[in-house]
N, C-alpha and C. Protein backbone atom coordinates (compact mmCIF):
# COMPACT_ATOMS: atom_id res chain seq x y z
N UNK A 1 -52.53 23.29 6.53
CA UNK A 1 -52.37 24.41 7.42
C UNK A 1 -52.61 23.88 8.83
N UNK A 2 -51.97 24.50 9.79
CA UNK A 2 -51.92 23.64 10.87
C UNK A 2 -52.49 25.03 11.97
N UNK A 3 -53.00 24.37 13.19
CA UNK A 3 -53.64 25.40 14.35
C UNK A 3 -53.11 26.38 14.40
N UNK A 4 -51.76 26.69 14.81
CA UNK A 4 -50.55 27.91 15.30
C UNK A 4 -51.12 28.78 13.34
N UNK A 5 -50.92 28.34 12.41
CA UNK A 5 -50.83 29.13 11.11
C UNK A 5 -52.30 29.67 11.26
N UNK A 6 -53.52 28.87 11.59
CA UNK A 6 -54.71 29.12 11.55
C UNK A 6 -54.78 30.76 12.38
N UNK A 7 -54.35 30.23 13.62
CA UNK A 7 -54.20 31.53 14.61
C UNK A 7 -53.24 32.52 14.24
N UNK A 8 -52.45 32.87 13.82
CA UNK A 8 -51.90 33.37 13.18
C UNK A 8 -51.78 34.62 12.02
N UNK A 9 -52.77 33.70 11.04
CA UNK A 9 -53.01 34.74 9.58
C UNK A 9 -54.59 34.77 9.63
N UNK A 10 -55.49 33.91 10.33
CA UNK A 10 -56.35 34.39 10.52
C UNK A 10 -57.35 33.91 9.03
N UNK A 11 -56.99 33.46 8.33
CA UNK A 11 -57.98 32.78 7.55
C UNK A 11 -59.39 32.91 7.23
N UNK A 12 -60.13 32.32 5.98
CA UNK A 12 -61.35 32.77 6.24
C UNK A 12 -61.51 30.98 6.78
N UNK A 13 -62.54 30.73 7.73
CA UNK A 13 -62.92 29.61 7.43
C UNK A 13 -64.03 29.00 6.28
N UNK A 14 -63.94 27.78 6.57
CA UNK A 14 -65.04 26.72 4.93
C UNK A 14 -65.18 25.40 5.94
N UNK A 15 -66.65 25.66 5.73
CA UNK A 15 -67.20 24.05 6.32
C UNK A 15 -66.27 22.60 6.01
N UNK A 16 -66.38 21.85 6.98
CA UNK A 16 -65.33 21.05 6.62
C UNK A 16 -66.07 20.23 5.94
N UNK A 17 -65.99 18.78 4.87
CA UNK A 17 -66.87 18.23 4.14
C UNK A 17 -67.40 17.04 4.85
N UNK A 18 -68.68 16.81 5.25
CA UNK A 18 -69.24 16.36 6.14
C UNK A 18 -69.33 14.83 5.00
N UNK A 19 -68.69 15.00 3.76
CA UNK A 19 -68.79 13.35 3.00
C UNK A 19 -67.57 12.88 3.04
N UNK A 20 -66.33 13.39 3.58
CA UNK A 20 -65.49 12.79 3.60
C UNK A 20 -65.16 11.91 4.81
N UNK A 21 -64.78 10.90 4.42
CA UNK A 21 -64.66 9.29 5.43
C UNK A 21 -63.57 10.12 6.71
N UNK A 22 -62.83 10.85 6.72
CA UNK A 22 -62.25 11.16 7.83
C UNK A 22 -62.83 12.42 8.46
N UNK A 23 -64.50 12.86 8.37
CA UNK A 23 -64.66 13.67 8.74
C UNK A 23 -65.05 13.56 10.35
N UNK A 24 -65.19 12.57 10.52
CA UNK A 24 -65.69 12.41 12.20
C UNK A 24 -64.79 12.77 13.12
N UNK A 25 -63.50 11.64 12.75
CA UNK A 25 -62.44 12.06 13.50
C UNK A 25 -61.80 13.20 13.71
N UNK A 26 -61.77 14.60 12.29
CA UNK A 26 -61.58 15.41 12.37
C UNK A 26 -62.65 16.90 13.39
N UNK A 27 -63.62 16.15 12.94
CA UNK A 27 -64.69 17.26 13.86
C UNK A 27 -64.23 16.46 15.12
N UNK A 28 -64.58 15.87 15.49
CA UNK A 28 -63.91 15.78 17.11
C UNK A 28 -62.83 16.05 17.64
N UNK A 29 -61.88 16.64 16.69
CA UNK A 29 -60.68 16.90 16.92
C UNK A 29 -60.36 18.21 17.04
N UNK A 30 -61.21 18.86 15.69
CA UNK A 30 -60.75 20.46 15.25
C UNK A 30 -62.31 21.23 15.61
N UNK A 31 -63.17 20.42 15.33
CA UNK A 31 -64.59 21.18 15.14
C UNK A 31 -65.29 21.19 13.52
N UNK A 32 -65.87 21.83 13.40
CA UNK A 32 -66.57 21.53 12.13
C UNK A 32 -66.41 22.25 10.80
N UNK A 33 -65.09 23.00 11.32
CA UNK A 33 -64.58 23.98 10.23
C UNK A 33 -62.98 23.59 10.00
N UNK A 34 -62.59 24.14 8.32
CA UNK A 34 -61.33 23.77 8.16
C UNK A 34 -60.97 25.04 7.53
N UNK A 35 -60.31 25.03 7.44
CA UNK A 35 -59.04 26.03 6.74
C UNK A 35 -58.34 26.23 5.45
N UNK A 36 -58.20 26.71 4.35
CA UNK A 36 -57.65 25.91 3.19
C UNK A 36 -55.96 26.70 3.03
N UNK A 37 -55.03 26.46 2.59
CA UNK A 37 -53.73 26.69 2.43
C UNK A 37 -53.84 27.94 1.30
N UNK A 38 -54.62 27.33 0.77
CA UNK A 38 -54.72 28.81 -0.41
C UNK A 38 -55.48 30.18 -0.52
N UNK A 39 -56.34 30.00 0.98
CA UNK A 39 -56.59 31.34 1.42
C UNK A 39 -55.74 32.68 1.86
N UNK A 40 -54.62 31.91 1.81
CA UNK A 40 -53.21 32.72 2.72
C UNK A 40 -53.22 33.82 1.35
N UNK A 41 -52.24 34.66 1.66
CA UNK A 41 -51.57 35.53 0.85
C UNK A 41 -50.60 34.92 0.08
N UNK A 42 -50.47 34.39 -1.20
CA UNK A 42 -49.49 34.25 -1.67
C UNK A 42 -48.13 33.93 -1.26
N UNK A 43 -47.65 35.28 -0.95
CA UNK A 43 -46.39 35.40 -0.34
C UNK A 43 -46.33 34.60 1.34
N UNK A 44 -47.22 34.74 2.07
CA UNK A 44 -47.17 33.93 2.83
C UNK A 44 -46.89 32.30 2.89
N UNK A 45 -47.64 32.09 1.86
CA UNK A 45 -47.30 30.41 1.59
C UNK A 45 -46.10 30.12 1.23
N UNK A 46 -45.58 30.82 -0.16
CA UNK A 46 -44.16 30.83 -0.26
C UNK A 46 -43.09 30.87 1.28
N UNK A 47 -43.21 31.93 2.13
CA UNK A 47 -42.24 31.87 2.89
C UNK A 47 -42.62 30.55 3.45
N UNK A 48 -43.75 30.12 3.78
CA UNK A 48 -43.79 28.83 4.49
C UNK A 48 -43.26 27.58 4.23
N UNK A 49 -43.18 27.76 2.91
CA UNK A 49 -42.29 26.43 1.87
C UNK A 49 -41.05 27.09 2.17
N UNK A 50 -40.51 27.88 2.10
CA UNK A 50 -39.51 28.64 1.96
C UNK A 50 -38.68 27.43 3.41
N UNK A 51 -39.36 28.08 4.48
CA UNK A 51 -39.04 27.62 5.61
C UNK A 51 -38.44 26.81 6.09
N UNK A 52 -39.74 26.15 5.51
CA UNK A 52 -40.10 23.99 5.58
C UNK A 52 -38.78 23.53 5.01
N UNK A 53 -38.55 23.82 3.60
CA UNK A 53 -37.58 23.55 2.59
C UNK A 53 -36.14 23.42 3.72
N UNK A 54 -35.76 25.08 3.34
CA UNK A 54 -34.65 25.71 4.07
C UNK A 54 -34.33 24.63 5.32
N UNK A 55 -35.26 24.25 6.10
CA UNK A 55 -34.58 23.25 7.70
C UNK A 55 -34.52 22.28 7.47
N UNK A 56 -34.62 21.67 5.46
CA UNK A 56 -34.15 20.43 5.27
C UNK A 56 -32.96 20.26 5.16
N UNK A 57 -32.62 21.49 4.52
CA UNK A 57 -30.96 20.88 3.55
C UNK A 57 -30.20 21.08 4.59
N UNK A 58 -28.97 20.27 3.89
CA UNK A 58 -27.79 19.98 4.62
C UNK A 58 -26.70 20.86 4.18
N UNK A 59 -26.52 22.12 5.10
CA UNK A 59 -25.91 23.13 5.07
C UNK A 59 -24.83 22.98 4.46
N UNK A 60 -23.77 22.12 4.67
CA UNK A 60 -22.51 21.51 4.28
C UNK A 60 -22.89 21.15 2.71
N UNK A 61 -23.55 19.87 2.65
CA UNK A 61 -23.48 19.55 1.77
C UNK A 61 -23.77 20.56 0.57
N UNK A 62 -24.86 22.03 1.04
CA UNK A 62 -25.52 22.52 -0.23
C UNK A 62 -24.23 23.61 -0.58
N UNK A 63 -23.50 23.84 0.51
CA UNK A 63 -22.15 24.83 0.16
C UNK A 63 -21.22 24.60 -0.38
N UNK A 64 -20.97 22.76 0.22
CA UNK A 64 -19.89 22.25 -1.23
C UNK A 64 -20.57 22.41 -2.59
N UNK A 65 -21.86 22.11 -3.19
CA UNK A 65 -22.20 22.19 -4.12
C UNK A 65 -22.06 23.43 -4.85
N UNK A 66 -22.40 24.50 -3.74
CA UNK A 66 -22.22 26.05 -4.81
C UNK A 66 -21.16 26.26 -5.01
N UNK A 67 -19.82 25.70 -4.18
CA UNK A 67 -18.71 26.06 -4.36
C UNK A 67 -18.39 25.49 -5.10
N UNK A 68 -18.66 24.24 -5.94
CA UNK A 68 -18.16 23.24 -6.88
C UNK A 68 -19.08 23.87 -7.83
N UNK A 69 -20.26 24.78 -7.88
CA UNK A 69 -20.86 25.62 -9.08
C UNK A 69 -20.45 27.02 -9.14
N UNK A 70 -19.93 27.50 -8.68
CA UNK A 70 -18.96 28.92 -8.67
C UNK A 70 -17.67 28.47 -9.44
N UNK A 71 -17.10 27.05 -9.04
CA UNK A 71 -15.77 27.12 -9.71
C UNK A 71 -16.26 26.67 -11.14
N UNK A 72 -17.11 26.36 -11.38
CA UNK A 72 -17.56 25.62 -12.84
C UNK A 72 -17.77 26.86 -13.64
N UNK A 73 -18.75 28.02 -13.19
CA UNK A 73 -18.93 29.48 -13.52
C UNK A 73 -17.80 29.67 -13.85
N UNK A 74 -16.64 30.47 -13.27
CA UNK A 74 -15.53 30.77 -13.57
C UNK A 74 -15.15 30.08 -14.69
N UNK A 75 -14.76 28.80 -14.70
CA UNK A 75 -14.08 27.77 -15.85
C UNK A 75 -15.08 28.41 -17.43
N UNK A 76 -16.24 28.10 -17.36
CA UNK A 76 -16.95 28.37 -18.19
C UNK A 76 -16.83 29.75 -18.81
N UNK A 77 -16.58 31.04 -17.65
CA UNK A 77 -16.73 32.06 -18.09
C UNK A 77 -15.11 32.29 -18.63
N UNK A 78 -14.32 31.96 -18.32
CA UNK A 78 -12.71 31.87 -18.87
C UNK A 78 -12.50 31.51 -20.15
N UNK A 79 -13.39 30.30 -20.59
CA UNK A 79 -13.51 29.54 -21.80
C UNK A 79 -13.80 30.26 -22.82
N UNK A 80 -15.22 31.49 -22.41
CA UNK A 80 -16.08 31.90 -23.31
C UNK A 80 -15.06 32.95 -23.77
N UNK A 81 -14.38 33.59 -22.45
CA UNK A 81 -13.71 34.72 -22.66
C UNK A 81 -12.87 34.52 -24.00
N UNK A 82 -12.05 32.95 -24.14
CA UNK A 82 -10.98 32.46 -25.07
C UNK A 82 -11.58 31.83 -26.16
N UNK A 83 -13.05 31.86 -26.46
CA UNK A 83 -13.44 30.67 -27.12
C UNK A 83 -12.84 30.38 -28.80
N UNK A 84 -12.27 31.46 -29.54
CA UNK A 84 -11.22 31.09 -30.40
C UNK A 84 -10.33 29.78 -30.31
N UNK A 85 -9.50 29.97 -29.28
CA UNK A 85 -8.67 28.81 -28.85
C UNK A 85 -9.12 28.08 -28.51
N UNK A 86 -10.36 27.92 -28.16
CA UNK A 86 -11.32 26.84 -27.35
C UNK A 86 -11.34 25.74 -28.81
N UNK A 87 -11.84 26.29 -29.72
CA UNK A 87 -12.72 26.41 -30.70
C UNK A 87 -11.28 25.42 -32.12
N UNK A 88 -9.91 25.92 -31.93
CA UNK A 88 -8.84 25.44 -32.51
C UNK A 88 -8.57 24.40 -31.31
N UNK A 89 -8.47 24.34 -29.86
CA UNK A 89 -8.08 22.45 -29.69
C UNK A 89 -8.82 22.03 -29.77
N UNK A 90 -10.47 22.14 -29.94
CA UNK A 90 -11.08 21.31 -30.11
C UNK A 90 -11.10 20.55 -31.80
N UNK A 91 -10.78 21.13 -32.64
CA UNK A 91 -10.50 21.10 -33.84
C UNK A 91 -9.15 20.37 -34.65
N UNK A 92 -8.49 20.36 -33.41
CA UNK A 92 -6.58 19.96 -33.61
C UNK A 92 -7.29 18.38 -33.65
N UNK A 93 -6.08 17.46 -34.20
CA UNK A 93 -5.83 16.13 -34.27
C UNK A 93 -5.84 15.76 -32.75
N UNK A 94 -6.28 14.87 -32.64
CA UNK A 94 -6.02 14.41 -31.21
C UNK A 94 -5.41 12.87 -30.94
């Protein structure tokens, strides 16, 4: 969880752990309190992955994909519609 989220949702705070080897640098940095990710609301965290995720993909690339899984849907659902005949060429001599 980062400052802006801290300020934000408002969190409860939790002592930060005064045995962990990066605690110095962090108290001089943040202070002596931390924050945990799983104090949020649920749904909050989700949209935050949601987010994060979402400004990875590559718009292009993820639209050719649905469009190359929409036409596969169709094919599939055409098949099922016929699957008798499906069912005899697969069965014919080949």
């Amino acid at each position: 969880m980062n400052v802006d989220q801290v300020d934000r949702w408002l969190p409860p705070p939790n002592p930060a752990k005064e045995t962990d080897t990066r605690f110095a640098a962090y108290a001089k940095q943040f202070g002596s309190e931390c924050w945990e990710l799983d104090a949020l609301d649920p749904t909050v965290v989700a949209d935050l992955i949601r987010d994060e995720v979402e400004g990875m993909i590559d718009a292009d690339a993820w639209n050719a994909v649905k469009a190359e899984e929409t036409a596969s849907r169709t094919s599939l659902e055409a098949a099922s519609e016929k699957w008798a005949l499906v069912e005899k060429f697969l069965a014919a001599p080949q």
